[in-house]
C-alpha atoms as a PDB file:
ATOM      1  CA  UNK A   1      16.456   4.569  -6.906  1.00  0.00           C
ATOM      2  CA  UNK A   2      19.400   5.374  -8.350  1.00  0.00           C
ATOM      3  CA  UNK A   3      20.775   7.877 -10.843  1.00  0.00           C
ATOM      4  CA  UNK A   4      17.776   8.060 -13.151  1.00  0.00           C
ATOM      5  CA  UNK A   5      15.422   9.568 -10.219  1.00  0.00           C
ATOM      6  CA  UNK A   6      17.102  12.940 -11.309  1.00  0.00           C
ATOM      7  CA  UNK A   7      16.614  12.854 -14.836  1.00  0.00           C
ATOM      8  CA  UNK A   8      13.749  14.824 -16.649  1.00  0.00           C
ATOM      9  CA  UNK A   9      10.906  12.184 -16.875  1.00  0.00           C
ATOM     10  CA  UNK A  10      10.616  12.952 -20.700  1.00  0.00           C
ATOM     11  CA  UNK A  11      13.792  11.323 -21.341  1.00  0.00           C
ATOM     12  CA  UNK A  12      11.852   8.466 -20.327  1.00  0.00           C
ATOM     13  CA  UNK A  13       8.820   8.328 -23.049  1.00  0.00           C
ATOM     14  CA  UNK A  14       8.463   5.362 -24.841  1.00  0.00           C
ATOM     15  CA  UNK A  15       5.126   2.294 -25.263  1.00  0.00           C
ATOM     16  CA  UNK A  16       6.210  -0.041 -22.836  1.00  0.00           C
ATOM     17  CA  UNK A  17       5.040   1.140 -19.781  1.00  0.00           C
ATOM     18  CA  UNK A  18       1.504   2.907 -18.968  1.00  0.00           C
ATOM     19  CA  UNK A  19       1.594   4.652 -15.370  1.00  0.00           C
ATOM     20  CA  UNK A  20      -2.735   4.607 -14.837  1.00  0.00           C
ATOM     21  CA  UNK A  21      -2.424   7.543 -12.244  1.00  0.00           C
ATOM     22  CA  UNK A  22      -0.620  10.235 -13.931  1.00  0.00           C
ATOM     23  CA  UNK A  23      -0.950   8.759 -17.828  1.00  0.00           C
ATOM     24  CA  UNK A  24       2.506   9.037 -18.678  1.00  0.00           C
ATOM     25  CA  UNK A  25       4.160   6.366 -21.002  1.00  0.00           C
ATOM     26  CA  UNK A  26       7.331   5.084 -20.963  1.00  0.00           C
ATOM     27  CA  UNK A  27       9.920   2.533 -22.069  1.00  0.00           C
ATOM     28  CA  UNK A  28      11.807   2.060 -18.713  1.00  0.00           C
ATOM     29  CA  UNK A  29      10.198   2.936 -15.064  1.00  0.00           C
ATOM     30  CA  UNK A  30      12.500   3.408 -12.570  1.00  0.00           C
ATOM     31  CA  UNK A  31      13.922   1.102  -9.613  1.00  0.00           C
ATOM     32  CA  UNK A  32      13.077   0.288  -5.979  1.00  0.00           C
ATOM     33  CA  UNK A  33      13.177  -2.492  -3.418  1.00  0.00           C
ATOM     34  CA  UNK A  34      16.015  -4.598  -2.457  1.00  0.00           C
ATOM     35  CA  UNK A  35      17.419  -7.555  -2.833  1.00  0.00           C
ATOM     36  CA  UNK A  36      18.092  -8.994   0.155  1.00  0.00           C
ATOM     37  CA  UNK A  37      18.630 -12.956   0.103  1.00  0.00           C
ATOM     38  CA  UNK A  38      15.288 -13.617   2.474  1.00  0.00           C
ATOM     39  CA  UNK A  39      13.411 -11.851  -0.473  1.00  0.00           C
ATOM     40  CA  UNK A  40      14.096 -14.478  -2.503  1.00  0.00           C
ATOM     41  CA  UNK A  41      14.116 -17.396  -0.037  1.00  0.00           C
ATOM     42  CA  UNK A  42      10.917 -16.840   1.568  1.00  0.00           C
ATOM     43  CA  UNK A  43       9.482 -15.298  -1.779  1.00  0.00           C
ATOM     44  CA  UNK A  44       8.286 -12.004  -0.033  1.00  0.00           C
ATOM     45  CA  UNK A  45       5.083 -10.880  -1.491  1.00  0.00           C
ATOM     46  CA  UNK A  46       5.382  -6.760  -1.765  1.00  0.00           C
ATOM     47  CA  UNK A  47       9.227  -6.579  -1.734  1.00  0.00           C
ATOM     48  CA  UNK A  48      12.235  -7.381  -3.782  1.00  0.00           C
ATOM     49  CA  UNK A  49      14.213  -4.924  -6.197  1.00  0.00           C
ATOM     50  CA  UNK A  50      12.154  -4.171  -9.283  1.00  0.00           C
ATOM     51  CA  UNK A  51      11.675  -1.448 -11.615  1.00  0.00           C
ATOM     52  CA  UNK A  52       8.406  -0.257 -11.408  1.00  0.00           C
ATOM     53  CA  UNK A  53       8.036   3.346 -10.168  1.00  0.00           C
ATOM     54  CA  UNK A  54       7.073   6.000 -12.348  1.00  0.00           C
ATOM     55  CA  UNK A  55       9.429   8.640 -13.940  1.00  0.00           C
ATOM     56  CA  UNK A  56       6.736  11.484 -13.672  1.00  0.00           C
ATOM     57  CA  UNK A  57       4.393  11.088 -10.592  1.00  0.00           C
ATOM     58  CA  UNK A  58       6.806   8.667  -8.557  1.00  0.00           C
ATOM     59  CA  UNK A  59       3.544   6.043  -8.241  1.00  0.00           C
ATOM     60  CA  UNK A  60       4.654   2.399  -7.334  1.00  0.00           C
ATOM     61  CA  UNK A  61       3.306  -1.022  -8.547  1.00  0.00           C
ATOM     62  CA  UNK A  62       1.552  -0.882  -5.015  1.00  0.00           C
ATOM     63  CA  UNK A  63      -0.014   2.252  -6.069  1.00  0.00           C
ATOM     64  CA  UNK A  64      -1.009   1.500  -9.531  1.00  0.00           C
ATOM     65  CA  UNK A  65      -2.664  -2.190  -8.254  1.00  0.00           C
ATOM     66  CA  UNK A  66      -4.977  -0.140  -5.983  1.00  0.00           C
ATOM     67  CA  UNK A  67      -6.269   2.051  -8.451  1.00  0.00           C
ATOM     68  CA  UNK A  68      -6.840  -1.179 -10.911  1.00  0.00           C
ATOM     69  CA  UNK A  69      -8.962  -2.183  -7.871  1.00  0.00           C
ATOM     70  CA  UNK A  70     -11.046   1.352  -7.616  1.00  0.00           C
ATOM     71  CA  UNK A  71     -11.245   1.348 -11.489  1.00  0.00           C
ATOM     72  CA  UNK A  72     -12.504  -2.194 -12.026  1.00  0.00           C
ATOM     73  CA  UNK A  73     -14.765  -2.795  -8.723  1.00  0.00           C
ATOM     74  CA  UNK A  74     -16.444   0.618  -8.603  1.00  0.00           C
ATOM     75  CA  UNK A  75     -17.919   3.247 -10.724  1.00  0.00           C
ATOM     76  CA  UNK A  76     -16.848   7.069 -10.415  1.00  0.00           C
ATOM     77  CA  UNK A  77     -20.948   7.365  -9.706  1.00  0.00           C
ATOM     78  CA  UNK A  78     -21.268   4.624  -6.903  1.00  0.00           C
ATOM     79  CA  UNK A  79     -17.936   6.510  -4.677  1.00  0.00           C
ATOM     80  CA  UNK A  80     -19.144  10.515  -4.977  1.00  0.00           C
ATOM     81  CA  UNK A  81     -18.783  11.653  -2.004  1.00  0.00           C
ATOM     82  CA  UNK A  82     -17.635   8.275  -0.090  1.00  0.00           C
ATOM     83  CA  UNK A  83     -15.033   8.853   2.808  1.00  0.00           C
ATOM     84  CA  UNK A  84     -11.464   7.395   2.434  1.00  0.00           C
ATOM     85  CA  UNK A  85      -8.933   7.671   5.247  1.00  0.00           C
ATOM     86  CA  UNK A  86      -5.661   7.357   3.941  1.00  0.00           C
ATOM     87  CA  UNK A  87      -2.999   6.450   5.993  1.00  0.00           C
ATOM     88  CA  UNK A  88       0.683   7.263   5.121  1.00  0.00           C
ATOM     89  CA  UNK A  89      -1.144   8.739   2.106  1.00  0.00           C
ATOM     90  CA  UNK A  90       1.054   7.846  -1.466  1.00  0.00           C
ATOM     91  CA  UNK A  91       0.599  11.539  -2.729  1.00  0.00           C
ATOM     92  CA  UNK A  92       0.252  10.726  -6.760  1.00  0.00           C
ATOM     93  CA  UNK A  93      -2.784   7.654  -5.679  1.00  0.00           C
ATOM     94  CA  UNK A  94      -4.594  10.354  -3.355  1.00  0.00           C
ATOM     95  CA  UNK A  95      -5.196  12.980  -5.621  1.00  0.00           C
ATOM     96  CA  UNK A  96      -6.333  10.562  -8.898  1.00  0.00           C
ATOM     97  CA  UNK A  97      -8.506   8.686  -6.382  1.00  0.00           C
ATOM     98  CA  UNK A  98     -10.019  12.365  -5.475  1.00  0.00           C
ATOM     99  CA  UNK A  99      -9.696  13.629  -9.448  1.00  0.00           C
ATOM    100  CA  UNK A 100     -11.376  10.182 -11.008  1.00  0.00           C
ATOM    101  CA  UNK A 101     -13.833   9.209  -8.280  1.00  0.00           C
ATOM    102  CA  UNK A 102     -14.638  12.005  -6.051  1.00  0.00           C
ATOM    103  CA  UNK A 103     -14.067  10.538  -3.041  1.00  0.00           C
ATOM    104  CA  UNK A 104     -13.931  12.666   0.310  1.00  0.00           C
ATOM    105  CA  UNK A 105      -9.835  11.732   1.322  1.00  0.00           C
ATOM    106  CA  UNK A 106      -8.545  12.323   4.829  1.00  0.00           C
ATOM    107  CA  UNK A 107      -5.244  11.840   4.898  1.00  0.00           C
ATOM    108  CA  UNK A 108      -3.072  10.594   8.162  1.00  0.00           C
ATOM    109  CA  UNK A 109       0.335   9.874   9.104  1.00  0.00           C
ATOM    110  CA  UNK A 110       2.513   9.808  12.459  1.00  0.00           C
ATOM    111  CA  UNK A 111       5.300  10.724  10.670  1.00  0.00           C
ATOM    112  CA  UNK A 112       4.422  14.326   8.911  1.00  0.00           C
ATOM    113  CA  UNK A 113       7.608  16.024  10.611  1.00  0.00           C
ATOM    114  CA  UNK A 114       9.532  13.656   8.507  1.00  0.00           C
ATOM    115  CA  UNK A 115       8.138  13.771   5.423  1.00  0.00           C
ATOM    116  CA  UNK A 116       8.221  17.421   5.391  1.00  0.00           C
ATOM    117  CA  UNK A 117       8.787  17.783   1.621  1.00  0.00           C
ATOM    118  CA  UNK A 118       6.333  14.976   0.685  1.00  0.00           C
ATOM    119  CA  UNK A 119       3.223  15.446   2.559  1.00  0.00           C
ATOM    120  CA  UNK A 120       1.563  19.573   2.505  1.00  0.00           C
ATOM    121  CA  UNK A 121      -0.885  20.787   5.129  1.00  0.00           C
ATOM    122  CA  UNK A 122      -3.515  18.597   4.317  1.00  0.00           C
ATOM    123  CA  UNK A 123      -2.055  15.165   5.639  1.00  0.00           C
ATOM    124  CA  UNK A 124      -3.453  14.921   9.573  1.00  0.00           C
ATOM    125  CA  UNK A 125      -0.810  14.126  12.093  1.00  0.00           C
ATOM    126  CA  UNK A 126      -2.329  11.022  14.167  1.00  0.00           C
ATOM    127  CA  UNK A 127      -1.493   7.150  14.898  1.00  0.00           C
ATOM    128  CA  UNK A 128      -3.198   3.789  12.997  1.00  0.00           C
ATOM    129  CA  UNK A 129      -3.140   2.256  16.408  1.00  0.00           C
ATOM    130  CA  UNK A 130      -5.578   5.934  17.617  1.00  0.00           C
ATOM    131  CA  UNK A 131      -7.066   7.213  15.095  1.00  0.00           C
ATOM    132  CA  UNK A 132      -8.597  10.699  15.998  1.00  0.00           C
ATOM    133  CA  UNK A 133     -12.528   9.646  13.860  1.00  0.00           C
ATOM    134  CA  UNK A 134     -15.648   8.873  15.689  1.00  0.00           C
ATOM    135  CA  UNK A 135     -17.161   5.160  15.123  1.00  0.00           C
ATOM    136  CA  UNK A 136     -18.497   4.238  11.812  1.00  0.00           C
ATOM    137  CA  UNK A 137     -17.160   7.097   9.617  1.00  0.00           C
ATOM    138  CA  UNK A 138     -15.556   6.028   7.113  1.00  0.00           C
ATOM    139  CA  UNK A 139     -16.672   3.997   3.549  1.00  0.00           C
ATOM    140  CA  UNK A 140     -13.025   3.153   3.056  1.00  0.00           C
ATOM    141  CA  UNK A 141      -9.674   3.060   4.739  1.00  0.00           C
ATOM    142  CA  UNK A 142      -6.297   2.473   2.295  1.00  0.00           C
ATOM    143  CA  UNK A 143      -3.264   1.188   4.729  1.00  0.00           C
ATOM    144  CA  UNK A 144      -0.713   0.294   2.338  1.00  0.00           C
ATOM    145  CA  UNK A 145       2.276  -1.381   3.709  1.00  0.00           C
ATOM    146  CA  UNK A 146       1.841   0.477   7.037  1.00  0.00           C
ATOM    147  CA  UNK A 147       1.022  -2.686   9.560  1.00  0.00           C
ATOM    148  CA  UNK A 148       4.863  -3.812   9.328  1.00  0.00           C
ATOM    149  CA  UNK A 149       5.587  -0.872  10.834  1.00  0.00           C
ATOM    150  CA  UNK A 150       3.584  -0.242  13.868  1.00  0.00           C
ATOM    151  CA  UNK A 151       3.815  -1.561  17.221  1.00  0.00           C
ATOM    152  CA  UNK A 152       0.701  -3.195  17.616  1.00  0.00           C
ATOM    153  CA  UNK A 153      -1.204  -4.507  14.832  1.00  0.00           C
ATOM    154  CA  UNK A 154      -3.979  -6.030  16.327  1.00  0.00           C
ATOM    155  CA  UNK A 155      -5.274  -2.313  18.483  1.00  0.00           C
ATOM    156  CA  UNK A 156      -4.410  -0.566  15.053  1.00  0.00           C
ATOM    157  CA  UNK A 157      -6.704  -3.486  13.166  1.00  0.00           C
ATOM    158  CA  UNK A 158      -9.558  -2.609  15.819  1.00  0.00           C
ATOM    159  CA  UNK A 159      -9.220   1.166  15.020  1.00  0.00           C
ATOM    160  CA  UNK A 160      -9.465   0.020  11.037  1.00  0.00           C
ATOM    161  CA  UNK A 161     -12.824  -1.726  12.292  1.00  0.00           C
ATOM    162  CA  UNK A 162     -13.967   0.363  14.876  1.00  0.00           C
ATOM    163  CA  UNK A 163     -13.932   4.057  12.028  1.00  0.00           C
ATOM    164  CA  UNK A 164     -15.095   1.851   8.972  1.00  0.00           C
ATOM    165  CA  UNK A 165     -18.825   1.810   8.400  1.00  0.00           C
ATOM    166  CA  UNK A 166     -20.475  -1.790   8.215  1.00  0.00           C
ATOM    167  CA  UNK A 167     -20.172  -3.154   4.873  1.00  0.00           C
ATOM    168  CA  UNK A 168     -16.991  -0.649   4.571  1.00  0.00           C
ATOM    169  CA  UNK A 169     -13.860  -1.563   2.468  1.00  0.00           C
ATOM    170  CA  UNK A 170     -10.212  -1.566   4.213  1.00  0.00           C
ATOM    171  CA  UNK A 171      -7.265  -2.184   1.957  1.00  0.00           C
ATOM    172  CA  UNK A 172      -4.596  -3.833   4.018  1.00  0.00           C
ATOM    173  CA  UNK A 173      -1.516  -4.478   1.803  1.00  0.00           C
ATOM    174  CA  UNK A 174       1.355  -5.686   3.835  1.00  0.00           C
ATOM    175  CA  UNK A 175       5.246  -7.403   3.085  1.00  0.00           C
ATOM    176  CA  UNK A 176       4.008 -11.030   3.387  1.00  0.00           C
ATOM    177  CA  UNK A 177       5.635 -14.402   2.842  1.00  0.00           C
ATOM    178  CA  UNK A 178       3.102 -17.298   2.390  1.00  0.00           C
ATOM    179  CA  UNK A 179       5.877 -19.892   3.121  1.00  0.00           C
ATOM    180  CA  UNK A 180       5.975 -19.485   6.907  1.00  0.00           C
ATOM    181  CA  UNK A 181       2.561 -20.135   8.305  1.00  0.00           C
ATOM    182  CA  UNK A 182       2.785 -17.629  11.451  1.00  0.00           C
ATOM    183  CA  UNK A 183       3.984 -14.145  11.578  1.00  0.00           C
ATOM    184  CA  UNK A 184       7.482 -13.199  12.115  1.00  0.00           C
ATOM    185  CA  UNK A 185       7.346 -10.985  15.103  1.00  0.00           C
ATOM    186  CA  UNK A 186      10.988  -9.120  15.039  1.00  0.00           C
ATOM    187  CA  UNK A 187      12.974  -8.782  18.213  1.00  0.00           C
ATOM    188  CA  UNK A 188      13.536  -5.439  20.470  1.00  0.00           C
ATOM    189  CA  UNK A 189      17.055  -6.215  20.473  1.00  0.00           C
ATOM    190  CA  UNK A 190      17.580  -7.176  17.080  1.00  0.00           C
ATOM    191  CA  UNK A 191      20.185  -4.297  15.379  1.00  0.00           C
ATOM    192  CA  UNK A 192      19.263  -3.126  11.776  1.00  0.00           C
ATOM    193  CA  UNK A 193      21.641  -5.986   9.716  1.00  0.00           C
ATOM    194  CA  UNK A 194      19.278  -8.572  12.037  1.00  0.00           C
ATOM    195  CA  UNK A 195      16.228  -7.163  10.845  1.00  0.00           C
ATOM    196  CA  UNK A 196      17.256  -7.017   7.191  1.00  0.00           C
ATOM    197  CA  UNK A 197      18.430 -10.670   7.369  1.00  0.00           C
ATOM    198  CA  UNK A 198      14.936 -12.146   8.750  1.00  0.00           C
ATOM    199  CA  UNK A 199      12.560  -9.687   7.852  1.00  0.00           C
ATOM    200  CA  UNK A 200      13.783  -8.375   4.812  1.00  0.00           C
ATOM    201  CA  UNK A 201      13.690  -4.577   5.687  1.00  0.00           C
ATOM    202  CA  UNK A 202      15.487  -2.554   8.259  1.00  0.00           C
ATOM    203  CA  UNK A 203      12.939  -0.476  10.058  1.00  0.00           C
ATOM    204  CA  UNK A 204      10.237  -3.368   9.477  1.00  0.00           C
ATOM    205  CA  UNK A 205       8.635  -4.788  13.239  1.00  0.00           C
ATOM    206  CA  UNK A 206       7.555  -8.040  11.772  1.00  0.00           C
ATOM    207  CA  UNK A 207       7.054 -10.112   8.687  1.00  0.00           C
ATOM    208  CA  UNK A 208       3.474 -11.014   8.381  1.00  0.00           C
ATOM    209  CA  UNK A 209       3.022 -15.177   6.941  1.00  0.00           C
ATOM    210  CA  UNK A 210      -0.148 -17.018   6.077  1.00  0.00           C
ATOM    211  CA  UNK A 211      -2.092 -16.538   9.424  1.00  0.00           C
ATOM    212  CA  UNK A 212      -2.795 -12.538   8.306  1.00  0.00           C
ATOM    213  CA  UNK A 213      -6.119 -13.894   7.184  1.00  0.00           C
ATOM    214  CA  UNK A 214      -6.822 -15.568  10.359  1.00  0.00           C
ATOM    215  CA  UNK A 215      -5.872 -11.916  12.124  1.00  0.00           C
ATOM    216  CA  UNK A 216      -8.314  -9.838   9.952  1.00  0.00           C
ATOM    217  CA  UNK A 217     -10.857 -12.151  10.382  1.00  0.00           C
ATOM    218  CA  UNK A 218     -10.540 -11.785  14.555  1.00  0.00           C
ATOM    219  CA  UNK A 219     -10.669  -8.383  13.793  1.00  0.00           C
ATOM    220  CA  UNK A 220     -13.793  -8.896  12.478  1.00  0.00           C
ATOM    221  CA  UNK A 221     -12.483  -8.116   8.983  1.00  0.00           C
ATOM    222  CA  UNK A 222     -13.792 -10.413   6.101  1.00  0.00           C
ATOM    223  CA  UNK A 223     -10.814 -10.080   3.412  1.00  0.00           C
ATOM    224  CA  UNK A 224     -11.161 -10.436   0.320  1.00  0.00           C
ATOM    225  CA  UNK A 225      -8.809 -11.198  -2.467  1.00  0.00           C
ATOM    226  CA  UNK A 226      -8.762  -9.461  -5.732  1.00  0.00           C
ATOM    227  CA  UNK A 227      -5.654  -9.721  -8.309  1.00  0.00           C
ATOM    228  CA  UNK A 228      -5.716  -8.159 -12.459  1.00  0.00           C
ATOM    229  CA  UNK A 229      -6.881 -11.221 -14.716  1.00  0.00           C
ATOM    230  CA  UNK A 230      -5.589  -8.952 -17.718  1.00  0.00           C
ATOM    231  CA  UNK A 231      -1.982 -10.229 -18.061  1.00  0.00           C
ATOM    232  CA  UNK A 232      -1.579  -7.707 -21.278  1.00  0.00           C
ATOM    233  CA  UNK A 233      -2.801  -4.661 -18.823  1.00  0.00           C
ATOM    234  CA  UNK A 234      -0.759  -6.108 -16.131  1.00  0.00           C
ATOM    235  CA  UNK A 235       2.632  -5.816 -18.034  1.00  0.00           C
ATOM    236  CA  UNK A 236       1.583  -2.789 -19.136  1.00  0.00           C
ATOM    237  CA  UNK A 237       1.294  -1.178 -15.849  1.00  0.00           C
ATOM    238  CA  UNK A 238       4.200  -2.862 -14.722  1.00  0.00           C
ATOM    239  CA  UNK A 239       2.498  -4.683 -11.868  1.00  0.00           C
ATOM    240  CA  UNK A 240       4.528  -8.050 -11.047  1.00  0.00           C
ATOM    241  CA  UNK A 241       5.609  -9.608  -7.526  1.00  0.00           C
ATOM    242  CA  UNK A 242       2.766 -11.571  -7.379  1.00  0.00           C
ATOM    243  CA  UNK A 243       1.117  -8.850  -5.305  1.00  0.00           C
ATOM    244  CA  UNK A 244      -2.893  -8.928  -4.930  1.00  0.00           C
ATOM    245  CA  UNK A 245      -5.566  -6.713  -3.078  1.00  0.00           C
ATOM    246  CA  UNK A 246      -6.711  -7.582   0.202  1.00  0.00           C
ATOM    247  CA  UNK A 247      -9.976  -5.542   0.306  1.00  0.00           C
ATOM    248  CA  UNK A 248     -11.524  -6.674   3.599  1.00  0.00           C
ATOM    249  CA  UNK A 249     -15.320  -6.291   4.522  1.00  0.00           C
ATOM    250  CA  UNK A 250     -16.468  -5.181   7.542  1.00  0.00           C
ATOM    251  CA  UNK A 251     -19.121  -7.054   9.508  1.00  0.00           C
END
């Protein structure tokens, strides 16, 4: 993120920028991404090397684009008490979906060693593609960016539809190009530069393309697509990339 990740985030304040989770304003968020040539090329929805994380509570454009969703789909009165598993929880989007909605969060990652620092006691260690919940449990399910990453997408896809209640809500954002029609499914023996160069990330398994629909849907997954219509609010939060909500219903 460079340099400016260890500066005080007050030397940040200014009316540019509005982070919805935390509330902080500012005139410059800070960096992330890369920009890696296949970015560009295959115009990479949810990557590329942009400033958009907050100084104060670290939230993404990712993160702030989900809570848009919460806050313009759903009342604080209709989610009381809901269930949302989280998995690879962001930390700052947890606790204001708890704070603003009340909504009963479980939290889940396979990787809790490793984000020692990050995640406290709270975050369950367990696997997308097993996930440790009896049938029908949950209202909602938030996988952000997560499905690039594991080694099976269609079992962890089942698990999404086998713990979500009918009529439940799973967000599924992934790193998705809508030039190439089928999924770019990386190789075992492809080293780290290899996986940069055609899937735009190092430690990503695959590049998802336009048939992601077509995968949630045999899933048994009904997306739905949901972007901001507010262009002013949109600067303001800093949400660019071209990056919507898939919010898919389960049948």
């Amino acid at each position: 993120m460079g340099f400016s990740f260890f500066l005080p985030h007050f030397l940040f304040r200014g009316d540019k920028y509005h982070c919805n989770i935390c509330g902080f304003h500012a005139y410059k968020f800070l960096q992330r991404g890369h920009d890696y040539s296949i970015i560009t090329k295959l115009e990479i929805i949810g990557a590329g090397k942009r400033e958009v994380d907050c100084p104060k509570c670290g939230s993404s454009d990712r993160d702030r684009l989900i809570l848009e969703y919460f806050k313009c789909n759903f009342s604080p009165e209709q989610l009381i008490g809901k269930k949302l598993l989280h998995v690879a929880p962001e930390k700052s989007l947890s606790k204001k979906l708890a704070s603003e909605f009340q909504l009963d969060i479980v939290k889940i990652d396979l990787r809790t060693k490793g984000y020692f620092f990050t995640y406290d006691k709270s975050v369950i260690h367990g696997n997308v593609m097993d996930l440790p919940f009896e049938s029908n449990f949950f209202d909602f399910i938030i996988c952000n960016h997560v499905l690039e990453h594991v080694e099976n997408v269609e079992t962890a896809l089942k698990e999404i539809h086998r713990t979500l209640k009918t009529g439940g809500i799973a967000i599924t954002q992934v790193p998705m190009s809508l030039k190439i029609p089928h999924t770019l499914e990386g190789q075992i023996s492809w080293n780290k530069h290899e996986r940069i160069e055609k899937l735009g990330q190092f430690d990503h398994l695959r590049l998802f393309g336009s048939d992601f629909e077509e995968r949630l849907k045999t899933a048994k997954l009904l997306p739905i697509y949901w972007s901001m219509n507010n262009l002013q609010l949109k600067q303001k939060l800093k949400l660019g990339n071209h990056e919507f909500v898939i919010a898919s219903k389960k049948k």
